[in-house]
Structures are given as structure tokens and as C-alpha cells.
N, C-alpha and C. Protein backbone atom coordinates (compact mmCIF):
# COMPACT_ATOMS: atom_id res chain seq x y z
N UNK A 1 -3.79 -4.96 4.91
CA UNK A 1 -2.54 -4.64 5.49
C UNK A 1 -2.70 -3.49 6.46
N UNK A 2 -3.96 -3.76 7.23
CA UNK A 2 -3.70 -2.61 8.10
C UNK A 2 -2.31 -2.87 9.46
N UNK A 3 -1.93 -0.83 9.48
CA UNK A 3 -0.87 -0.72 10.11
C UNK A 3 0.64 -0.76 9.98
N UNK A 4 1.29 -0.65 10.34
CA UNK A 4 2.96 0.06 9.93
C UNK A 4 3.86 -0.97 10.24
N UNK A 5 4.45 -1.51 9.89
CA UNK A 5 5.55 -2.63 9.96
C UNK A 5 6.96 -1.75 9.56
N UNK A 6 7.95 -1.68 10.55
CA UNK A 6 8.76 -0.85 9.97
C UNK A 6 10.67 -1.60 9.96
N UNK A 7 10.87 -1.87 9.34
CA UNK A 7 12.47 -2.50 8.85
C UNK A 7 12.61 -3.68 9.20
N UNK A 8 11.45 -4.55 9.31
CA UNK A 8 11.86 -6.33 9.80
C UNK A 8 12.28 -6.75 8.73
N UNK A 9 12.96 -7.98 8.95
CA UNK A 9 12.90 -8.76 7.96
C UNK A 9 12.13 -9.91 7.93
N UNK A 10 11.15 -9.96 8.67
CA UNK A 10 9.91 -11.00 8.67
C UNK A 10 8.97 -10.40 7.28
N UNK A 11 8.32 -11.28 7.09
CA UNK A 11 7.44 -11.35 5.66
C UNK A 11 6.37 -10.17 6.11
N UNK A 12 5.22 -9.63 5.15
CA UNK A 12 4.93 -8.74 5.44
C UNK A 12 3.54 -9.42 4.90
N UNK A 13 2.41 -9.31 5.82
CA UNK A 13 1.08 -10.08 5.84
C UNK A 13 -0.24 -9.15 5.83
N UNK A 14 -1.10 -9.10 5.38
CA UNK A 14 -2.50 -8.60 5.50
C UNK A 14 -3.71 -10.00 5.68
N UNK A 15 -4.50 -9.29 5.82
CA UNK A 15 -5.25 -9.87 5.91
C UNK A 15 -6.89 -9.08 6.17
N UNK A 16 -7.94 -9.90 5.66
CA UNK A 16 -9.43 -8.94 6.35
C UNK A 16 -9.87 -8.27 4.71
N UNK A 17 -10.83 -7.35 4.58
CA UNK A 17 -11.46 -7.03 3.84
C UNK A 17 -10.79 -6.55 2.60
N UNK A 18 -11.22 -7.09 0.97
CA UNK A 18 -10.27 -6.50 0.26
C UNK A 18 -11.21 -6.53 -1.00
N UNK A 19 -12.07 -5.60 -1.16
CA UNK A 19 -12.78 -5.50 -2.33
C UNK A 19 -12.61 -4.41 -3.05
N UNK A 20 -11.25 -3.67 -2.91
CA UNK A 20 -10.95 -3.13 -3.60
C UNK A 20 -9.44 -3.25 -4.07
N UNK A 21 -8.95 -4.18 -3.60
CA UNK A 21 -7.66 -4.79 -4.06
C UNK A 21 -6.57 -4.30 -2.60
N UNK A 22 -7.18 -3.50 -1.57
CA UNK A 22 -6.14 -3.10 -0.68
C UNK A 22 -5.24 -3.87 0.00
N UNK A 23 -5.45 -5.12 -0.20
CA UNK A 23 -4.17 -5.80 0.63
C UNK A 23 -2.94 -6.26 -0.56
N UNK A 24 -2.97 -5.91 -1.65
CA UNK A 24 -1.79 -5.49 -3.03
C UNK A 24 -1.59 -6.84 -3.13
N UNK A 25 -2.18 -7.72 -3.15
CA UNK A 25 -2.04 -9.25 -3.62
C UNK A 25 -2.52 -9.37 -5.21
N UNK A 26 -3.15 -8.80 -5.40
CA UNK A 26 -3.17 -9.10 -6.96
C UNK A 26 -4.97 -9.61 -7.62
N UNK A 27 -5.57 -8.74 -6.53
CA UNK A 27 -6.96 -9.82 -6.56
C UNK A 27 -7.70 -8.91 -5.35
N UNK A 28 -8.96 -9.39 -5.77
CA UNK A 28 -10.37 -8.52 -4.87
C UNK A 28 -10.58 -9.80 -4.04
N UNK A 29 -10.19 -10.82 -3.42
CA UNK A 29 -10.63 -11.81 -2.25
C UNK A 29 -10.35 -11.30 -0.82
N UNK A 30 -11.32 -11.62 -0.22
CA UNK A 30 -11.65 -10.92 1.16
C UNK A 30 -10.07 -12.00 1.63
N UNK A 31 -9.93 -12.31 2.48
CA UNK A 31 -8.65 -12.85 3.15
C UNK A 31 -8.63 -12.96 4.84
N UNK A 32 -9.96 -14.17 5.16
CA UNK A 32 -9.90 -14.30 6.37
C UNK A 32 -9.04 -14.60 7.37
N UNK A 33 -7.93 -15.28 6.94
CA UNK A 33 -6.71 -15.59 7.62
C UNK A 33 -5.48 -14.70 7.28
N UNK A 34 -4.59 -14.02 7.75
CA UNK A 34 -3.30 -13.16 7.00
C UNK A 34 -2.36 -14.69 5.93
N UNK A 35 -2.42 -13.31 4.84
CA UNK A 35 -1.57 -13.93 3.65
C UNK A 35 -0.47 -13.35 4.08
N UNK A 36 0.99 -13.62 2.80
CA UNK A 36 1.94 -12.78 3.03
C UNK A 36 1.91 -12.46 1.98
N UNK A 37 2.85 -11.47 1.42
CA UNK A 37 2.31 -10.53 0.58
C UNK A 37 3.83 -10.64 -0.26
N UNK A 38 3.88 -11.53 -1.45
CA UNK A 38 4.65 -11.79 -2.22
C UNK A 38 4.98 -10.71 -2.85
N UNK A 39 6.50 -10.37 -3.01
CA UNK A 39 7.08 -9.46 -3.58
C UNK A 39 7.39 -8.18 -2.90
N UNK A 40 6.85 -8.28 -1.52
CA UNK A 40 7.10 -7.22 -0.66
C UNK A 40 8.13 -7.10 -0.10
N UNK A 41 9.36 -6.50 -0.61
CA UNK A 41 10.68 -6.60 0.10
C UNK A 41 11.30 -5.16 -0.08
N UNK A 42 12.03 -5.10 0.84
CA UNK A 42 13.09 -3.93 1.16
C UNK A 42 11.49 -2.80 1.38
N UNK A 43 10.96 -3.17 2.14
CA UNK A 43 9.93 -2.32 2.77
C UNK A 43 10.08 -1.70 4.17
N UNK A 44 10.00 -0.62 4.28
CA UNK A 44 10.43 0.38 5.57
C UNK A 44 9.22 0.71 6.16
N UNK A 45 7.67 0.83 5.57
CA UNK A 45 6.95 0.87 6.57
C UNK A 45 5.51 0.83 5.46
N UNK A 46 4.46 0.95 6.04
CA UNK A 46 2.93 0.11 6.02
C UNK A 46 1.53 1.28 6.39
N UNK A 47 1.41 1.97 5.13
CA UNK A 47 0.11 2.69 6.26
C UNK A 47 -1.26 2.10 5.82
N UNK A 48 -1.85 2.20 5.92
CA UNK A 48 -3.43 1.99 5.61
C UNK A 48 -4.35 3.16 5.95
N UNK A 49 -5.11 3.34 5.08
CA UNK A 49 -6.19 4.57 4.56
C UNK A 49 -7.55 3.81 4.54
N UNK A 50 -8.33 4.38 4.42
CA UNK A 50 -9.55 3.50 4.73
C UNK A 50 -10.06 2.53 3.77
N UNK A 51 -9.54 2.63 2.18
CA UNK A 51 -9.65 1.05 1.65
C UNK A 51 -8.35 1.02 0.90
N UNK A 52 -7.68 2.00 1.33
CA UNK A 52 -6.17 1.73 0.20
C UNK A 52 -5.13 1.84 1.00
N UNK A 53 -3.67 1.71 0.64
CA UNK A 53 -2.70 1.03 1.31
C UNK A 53 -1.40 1.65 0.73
N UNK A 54 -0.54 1.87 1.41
CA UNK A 54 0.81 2.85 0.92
C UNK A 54 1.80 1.71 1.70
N UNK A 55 2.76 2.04 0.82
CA UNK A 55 3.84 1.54 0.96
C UNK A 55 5.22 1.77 0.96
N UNK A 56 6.01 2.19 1.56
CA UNK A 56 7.25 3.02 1.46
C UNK A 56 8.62 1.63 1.70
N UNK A 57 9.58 1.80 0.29
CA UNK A 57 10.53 0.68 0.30
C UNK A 57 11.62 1.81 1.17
N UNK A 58 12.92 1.19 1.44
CA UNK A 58 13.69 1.68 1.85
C UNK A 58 14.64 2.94 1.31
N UNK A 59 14.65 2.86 -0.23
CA UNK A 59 15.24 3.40 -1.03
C UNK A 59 14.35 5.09 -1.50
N UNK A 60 13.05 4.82 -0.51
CA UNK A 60 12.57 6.47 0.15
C UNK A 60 11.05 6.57 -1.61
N UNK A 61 10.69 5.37 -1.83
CA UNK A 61 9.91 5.19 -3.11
C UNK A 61 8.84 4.77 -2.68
N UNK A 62 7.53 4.80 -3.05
CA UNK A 62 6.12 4.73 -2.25
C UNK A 62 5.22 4.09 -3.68
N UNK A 63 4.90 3.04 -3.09
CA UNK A 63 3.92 2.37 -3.69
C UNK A 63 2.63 2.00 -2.88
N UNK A 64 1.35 2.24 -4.28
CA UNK A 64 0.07 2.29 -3.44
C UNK A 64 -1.12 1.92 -4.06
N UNK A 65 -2.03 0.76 -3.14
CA UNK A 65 -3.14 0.31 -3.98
C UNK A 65 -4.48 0.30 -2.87
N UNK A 66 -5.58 -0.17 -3.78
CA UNK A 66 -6.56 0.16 -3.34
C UNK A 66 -7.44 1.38 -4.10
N UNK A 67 -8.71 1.67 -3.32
CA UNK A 67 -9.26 2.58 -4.03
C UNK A 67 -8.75 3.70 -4.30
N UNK A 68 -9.43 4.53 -5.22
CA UNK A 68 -8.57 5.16 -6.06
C UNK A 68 -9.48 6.68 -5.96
N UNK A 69 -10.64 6.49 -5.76
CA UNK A 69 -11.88 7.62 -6.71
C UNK A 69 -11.70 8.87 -6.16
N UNK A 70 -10.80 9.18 -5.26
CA UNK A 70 -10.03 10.68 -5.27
C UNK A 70 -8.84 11.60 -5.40
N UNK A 71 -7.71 9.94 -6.18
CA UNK A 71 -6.65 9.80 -6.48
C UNK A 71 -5.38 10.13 -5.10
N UNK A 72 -6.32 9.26 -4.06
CA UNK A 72 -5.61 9.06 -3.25
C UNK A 72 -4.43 8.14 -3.35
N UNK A 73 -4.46 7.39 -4.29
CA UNK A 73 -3.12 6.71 -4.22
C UNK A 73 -2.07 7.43 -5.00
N UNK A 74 -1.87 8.76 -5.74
CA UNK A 74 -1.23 9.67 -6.16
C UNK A 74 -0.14 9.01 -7.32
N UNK A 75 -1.16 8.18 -8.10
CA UNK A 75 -0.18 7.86 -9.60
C UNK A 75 -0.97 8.98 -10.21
N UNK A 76 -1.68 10.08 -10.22
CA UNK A 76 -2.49 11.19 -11.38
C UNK A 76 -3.46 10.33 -12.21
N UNK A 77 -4.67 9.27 -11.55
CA UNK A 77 -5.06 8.72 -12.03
C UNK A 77 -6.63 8.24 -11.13
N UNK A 78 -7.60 8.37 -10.95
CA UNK A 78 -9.13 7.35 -10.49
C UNK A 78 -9.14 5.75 -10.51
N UNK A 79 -7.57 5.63 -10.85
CA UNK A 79 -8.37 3.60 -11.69
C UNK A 79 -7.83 2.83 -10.08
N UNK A 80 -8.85 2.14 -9.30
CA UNK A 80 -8.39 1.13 -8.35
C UNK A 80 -7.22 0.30 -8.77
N UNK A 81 -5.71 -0.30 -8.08
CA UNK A 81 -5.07 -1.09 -8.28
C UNK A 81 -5.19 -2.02 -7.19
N UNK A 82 -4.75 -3.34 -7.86
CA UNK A 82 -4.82 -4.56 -6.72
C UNK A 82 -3.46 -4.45 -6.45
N UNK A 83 -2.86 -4.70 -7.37
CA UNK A 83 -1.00 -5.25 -7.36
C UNK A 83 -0.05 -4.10 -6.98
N UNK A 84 1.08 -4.43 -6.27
CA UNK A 84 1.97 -3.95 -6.00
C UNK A 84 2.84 -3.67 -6.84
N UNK A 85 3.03 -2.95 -8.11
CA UNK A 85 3.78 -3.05 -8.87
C UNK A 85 4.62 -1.60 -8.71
N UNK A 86 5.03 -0.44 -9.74
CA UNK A 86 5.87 0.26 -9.94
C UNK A 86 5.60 1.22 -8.95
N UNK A 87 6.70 2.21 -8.15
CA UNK A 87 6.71 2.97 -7.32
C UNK A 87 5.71 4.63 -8.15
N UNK A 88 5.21 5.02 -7.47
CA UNK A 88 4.58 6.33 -7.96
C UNK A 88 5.95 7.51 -8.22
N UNK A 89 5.78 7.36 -9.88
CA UNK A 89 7.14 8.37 -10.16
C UNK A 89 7.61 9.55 -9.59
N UNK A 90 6.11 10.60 -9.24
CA UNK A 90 6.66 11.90 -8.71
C UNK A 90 6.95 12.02 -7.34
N UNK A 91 6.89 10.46 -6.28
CA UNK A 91 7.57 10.37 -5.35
C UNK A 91 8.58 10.18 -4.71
N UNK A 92 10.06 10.83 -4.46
CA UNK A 92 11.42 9.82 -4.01
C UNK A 92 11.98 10.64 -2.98
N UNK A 93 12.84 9.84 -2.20
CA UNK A 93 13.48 10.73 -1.01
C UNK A 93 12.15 10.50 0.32
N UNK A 94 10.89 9.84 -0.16
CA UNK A 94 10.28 10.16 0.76
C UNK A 94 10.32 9.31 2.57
N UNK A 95 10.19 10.08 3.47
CA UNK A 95 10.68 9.09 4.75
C UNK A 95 9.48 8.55 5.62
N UNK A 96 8.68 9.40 5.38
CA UNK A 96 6.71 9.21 6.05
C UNK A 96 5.75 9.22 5.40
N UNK A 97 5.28 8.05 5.72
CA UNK A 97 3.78 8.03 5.34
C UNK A 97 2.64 7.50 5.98
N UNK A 98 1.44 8.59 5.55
CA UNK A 98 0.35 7.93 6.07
C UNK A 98 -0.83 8.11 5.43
N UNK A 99 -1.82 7.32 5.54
CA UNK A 99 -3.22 7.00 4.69
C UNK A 99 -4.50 8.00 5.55
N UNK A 100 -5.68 8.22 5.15
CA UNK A 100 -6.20 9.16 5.72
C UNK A 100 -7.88 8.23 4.95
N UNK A 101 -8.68 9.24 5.49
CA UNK A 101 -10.14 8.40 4.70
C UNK A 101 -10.30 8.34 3.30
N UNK A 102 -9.68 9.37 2.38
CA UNK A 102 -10.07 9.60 1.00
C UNK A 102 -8.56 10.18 0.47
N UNK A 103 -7.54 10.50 1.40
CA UNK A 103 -6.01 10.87 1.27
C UNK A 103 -4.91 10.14 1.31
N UNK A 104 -3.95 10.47 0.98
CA UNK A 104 -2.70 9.98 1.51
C UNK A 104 -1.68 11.31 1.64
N UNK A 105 -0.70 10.65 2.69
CA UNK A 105 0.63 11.89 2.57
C UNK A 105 1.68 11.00 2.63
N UNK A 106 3.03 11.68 1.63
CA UNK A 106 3.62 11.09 2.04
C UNK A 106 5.29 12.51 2.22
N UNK A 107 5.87 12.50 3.00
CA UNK A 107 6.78 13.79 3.22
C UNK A 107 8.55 13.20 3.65
């Protein structure tokens, strides 16, 4: 999912390298053609970090997968996620985000 998609209501697609689960499909398969990315809704924008992936819904809540090993995806945790599941609790209100090589921000 590299790159920022911000308030469409078109489906929301990745595609390209994913051996660490960064395109939040649910699975380590590379993905030569763009998938769409089931369950991705009420999404406001898209960053990508160099193997992990943030996600900001509208309601200002940030969800994030991919590698993990400097707890760049900021659940207080090292473990890689594939899936898009629960928003990172100590995040809300938030309006920006972006991915970095081994970081994330989100403000």
C-alpha cells in the first residue's frame, strides 16, 4: 500500500512486496497485481514506511501493520502484524500521518 489515498470512496488497493504482512491483507504473499484491501473503510489517508503501513480512519484512529522490530507500528509491542484489525489504543484525535524507515508519526 504504498502512498496516501485521502477521503475517496473508491476501494483502497496495494499491491508489490509483502513479506512482512505490509499490505494488511491478512497474509505474507508478495501481490504482483493490486488487491483491494477488504475491510478498509472510512479511511482518511495511507502512509507507508519502509516495510510497514499506517492507517488513519476518519474518526482520527490509526491502525498499523507490517514490521514491527522497533515498534514502529506503536501497539508497545516487536510482534509483525499482517491484518488490519483494532486501532492502536493510545492513539485518537489523530489528523497526520506518516511512516519513516524504522518509525512512524502520527500528530
Amino acid at each position: 500500500m504504498a502512498g496516501r489515498h485521502r477521503g475517496s470512496p473508491q476501494p483502497h488497493v496495494g499491491g508489490g512486496y509483502n513479506a512482512y504482512g505490509q499490505q494488511g491483507d491478512g497474509t505474507l504473499t508478495d501481490r504482483p497485481t493490486p488487491i483491494t484491501l477488504e475491510g478498509a473503510t472510512n479511511i482518511r489517508a495511507i502512509a507507508a514506511g519502509h516495510y510497514h503501513t499506517l492507517v488513519l480512519d476518519r474518526d482520527g484512529k490509526v491502525s498499523a501493520v507490517g514490521y514491527n522490530n522497533n515498534g514502529q507500528l506503536g501497539d508497545g509491542s516487536t510482534v509483525n502484524r499482517t491484518a488490519l484489525t483494532t486501532p492502536i489504543n493510545s492513539l485518537s484525535s489523530v489528523s497526520l500521518i506518516a511512516g519513516g524507515a524504522a518509525f512512524s508519526l502520527a500528530g
